[in-house]
Protein backbone atom coordinates (compact mmCIF):
# COMPACT_ATOMS: atom_id res chain seq x y z
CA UNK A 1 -202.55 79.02 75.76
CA UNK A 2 -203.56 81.99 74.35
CA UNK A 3 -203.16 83.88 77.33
CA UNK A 4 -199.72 83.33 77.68
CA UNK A 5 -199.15 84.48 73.93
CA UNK A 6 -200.26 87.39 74.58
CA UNK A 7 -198.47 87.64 77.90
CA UNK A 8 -195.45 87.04 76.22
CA UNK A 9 -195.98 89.67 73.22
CA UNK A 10 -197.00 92.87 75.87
CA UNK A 11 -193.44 91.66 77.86
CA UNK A 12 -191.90 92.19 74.63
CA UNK A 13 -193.38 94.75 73.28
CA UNK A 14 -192.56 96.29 76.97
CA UNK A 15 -189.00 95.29 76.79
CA UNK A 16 -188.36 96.66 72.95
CA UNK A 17 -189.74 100.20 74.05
CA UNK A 18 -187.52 100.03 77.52
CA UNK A 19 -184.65 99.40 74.97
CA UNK A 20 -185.63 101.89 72.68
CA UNK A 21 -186.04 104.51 75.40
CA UNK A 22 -182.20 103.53 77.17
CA UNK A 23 -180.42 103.85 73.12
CA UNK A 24 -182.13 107.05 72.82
CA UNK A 25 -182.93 109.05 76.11
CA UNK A 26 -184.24 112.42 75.96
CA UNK A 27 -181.88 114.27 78.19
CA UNK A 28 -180.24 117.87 77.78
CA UNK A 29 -177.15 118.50 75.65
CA UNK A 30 -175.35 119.30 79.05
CA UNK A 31 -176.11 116.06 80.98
CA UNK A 32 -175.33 113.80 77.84
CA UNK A 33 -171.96 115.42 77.16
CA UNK A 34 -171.21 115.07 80.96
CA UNK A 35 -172.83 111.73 81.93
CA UNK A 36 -172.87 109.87 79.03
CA UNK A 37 -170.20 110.88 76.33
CA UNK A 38 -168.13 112.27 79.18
CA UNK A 39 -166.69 114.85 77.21
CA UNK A 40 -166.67 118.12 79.28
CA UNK A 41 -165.59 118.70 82.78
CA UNK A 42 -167.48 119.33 85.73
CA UNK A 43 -166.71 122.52 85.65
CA UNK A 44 -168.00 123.10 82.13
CA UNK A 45 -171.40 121.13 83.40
CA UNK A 46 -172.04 123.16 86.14
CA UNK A 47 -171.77 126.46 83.77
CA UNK A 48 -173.97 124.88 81.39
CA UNK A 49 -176.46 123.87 83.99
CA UNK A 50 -176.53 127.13 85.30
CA UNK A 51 -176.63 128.99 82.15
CA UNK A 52 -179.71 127.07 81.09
CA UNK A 53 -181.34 127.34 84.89
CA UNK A 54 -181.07 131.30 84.74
């Protein structure tokens, strides 16, 4: 029984960090205004993307 207590804490522990990780990802400014908020054009992404590649 103990076995699957433990089992069941590590899935949860697993699934509060996948969570965690998809309300906060650690992306750049350009690809979260673009993807996520979509709040720029593409046109403005691709100048930002390029900007920051040069």
């Amino acid at each position: 029984m103990k076995t699957y207590t433990y089992l069941a804490i590590v899935l949860l522990a697993f699934d509060a960090y996948a969570l965690w990780v998809g309300i906060h990802p650690h992306v750049p400014e350009s690809y979260r205004k673009y993807f996520i908020e979509h709040s720029i054009t593409q046109e403005e992404f691709l100048q930002l993307y390029h900007d920051k590649a040069s």
